[in-house]
Protein backbone atom coordinates (compact mmCIF):
# COMPACT_ATOMS: atom_id res chain seq x y z
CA UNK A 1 2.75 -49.64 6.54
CA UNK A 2 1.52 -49.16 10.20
CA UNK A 3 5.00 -48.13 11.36
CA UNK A 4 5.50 -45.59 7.71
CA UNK A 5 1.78 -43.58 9.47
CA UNK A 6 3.08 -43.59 13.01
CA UNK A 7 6.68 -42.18 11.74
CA UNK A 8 4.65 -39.30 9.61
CA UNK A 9 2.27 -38.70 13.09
CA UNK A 10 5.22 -38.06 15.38
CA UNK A 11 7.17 -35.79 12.63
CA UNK A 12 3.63 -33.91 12.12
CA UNK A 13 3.17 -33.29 15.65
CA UNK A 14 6.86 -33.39 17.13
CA UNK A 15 9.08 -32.31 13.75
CA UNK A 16 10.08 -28.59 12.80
CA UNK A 17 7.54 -26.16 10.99
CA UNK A 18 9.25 -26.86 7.45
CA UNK A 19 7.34 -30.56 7.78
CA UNK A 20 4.31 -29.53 8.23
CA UNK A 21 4.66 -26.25 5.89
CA UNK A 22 5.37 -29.67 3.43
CA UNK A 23 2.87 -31.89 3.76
CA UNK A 24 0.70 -28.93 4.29
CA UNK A 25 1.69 -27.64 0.19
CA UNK A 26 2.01 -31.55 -0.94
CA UNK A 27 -2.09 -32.08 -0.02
CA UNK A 28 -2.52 -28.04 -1.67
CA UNK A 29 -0.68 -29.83 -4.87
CA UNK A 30 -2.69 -32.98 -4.68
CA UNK A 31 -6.36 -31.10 -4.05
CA UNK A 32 -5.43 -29.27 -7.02
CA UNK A 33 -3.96 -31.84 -9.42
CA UNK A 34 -7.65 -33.73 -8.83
CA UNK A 35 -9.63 -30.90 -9.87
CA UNK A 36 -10.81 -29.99 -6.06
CA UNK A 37 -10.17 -26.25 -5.47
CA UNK A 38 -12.63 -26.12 -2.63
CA UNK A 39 -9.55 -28.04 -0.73
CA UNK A 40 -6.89 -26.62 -1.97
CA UNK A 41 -8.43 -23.14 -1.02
CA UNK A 42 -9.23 -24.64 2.42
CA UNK A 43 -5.23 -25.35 2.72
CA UNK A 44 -4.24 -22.28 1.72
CA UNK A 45 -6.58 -20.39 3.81
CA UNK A 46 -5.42 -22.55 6.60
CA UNK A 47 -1.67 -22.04 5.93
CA UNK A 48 -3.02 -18.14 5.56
CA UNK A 49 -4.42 -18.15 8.94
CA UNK A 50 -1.88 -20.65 11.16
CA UNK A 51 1.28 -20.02 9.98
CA UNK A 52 0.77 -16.56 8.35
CA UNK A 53 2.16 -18.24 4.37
CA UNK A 54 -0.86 -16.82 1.76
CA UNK A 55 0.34 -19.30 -1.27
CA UNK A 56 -2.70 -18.92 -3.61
CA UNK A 57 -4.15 -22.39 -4.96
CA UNK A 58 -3.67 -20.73 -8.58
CA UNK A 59 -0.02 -20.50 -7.94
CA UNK A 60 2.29 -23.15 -10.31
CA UNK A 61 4.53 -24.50 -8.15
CA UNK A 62 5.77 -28.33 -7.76
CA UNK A 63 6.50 -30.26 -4.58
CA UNK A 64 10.15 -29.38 -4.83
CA UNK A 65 9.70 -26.25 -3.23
CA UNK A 66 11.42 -25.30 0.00
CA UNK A 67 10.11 -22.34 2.73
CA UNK A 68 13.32 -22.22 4.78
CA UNK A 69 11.89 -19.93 7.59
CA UNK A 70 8.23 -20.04 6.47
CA UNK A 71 6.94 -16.62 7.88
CA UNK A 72 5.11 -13.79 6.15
CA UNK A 73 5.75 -15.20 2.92
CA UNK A 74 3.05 -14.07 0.01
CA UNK A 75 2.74 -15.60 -3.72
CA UNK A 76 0.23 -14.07 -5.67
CA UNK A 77 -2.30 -15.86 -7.67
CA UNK A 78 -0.25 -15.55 -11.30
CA UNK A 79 3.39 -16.48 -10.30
CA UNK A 80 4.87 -19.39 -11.96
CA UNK A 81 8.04 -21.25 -9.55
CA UNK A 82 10.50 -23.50 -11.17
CA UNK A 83 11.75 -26.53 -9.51
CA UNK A 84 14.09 -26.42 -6.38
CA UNK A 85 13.48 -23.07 -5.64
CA UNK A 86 14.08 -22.18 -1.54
CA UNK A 87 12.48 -19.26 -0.27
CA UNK A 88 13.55 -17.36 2.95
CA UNK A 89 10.71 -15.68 5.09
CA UNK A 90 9.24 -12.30 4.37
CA UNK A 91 9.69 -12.83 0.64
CA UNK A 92 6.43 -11.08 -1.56
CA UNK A 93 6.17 -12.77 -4.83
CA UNK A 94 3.31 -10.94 -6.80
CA UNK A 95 1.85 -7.77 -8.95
CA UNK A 96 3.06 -4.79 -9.36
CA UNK A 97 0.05 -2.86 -9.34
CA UNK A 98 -3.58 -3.69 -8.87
CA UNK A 99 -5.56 -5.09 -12.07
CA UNK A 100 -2.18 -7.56 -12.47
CA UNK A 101 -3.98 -10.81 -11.70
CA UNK A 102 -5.87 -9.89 -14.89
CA UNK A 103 -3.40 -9.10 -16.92
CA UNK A 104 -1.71 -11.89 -16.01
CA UNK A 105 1.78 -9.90 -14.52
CA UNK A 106 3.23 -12.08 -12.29
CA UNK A 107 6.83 -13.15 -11.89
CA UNK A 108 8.22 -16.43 -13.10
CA UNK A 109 10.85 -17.82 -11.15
CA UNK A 110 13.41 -20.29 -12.65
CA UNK A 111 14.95 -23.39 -11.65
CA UNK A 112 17.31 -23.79 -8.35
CA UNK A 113 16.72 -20.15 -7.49
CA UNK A 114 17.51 -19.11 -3.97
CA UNK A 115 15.56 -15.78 -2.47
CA UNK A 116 16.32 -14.83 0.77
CA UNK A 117 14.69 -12.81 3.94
CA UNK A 118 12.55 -9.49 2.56
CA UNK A 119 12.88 -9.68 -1.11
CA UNK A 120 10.41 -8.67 -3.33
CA UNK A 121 9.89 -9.25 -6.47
CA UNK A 122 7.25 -7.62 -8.32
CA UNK A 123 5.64 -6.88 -11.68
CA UNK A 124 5.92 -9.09 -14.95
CA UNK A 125 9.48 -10.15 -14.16
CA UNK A 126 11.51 -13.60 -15.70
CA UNK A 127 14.25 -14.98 -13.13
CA UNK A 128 16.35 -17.15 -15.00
CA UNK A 129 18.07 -20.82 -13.45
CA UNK A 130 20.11 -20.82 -10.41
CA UNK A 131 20.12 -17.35 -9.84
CA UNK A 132 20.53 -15.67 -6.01
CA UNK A 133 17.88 -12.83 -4.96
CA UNK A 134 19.91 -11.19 -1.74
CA UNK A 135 18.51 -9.77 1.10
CA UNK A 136 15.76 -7.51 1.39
CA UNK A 137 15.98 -6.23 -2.49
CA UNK A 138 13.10 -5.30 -4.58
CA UNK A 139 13.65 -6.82 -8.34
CA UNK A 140 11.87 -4.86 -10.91
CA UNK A 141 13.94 -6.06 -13.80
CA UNK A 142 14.26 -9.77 -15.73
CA UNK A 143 17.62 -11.28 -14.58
CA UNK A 144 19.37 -13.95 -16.84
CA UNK A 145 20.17 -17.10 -15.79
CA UNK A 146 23.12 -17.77 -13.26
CA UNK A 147 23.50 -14.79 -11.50
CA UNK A 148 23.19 -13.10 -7.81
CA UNK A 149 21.03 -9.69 -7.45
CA UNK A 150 20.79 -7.61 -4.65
CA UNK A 151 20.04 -3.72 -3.58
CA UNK A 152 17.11 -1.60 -3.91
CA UNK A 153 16.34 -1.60 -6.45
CA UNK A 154 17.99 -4.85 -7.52
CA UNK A 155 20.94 -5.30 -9.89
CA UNK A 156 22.92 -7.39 -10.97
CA UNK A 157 26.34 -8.04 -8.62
CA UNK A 158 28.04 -11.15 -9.96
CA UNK A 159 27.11 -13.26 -13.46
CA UNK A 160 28.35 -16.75 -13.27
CA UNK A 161 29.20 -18.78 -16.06
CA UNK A 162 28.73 -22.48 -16.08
């Protein structure tokens, strides 16, 4: 047990960014899951401030989430993340237009999705499963499931069947 808390000490303090990003959303999940949103604000407003992620505590995401990169990302409040996603950094997940977090448009994001560097996608938008988001496109359309996007704005390059 002692030798489990020293090992998670020296990869807090000595491991890459993408460990602490980690535990960093895993205590965000747990706060959350126990009904204390004081905390899980604190976290995100710490992530916010140190390493420049705003993930909002309202966000529905699990703990198989990856931030390869984690820089200058932004999830709004609304947007709902599947499992296994990886996101690249400078990636804005959120509204389209202001009054969204009201009206509830916010992108979902499906299962083993991949986004990389600068994408954006915005507005009221469905991703489907293991679809690709290229770099640096803006998605303002609902993409089916197994495919890659890319461009400004986005469409779709290559359907895969599986």
């Amino acid at each position: 047990m002692l030798k489990k808390i020293l090992k998670i000490i020296f990869e807090y303090f000595c491991g890459g960014i993408e460990y602490r990003i980690n535990l960093n959303l895993r205590a965000l999940l747990y706060f959350k899951a126990k009904g204390r949103y004081r905390f899980a604000r604190f976290i995100a407003n710490r992530m916010q401030r140190k390493y420049s992620i705003f993930i909002s505590p309202k966000t529905s995401f699990d703990e198989t989430l990856k931030l390869r990169h984690p820089v200058a990302i932004v999830i709004g409040e609304g947007v709902r993340l599947g499992r296994n996603v990886i996101i690249y950094q400078n990636v804005t997940l959120g509204g389209a237009r202001l009054g969204d977090g009201a009206a509830k448009n916010y992108p979902e994001i499906g299962d083993n999705t991949v986004i990389f560097s600068g994408a954006a996608i915005i507005g009221d938008i469905k991703i489907g499963k293991n679809c690709i988001i290229g770099a640096n496109s803006v998605v303002t359309i609902d993409l089916p499931d197994n495919c890659t996007a890319a461009g400004v704005p986005a469409r779709i390059i290559k359907k895969s069947i599986l």
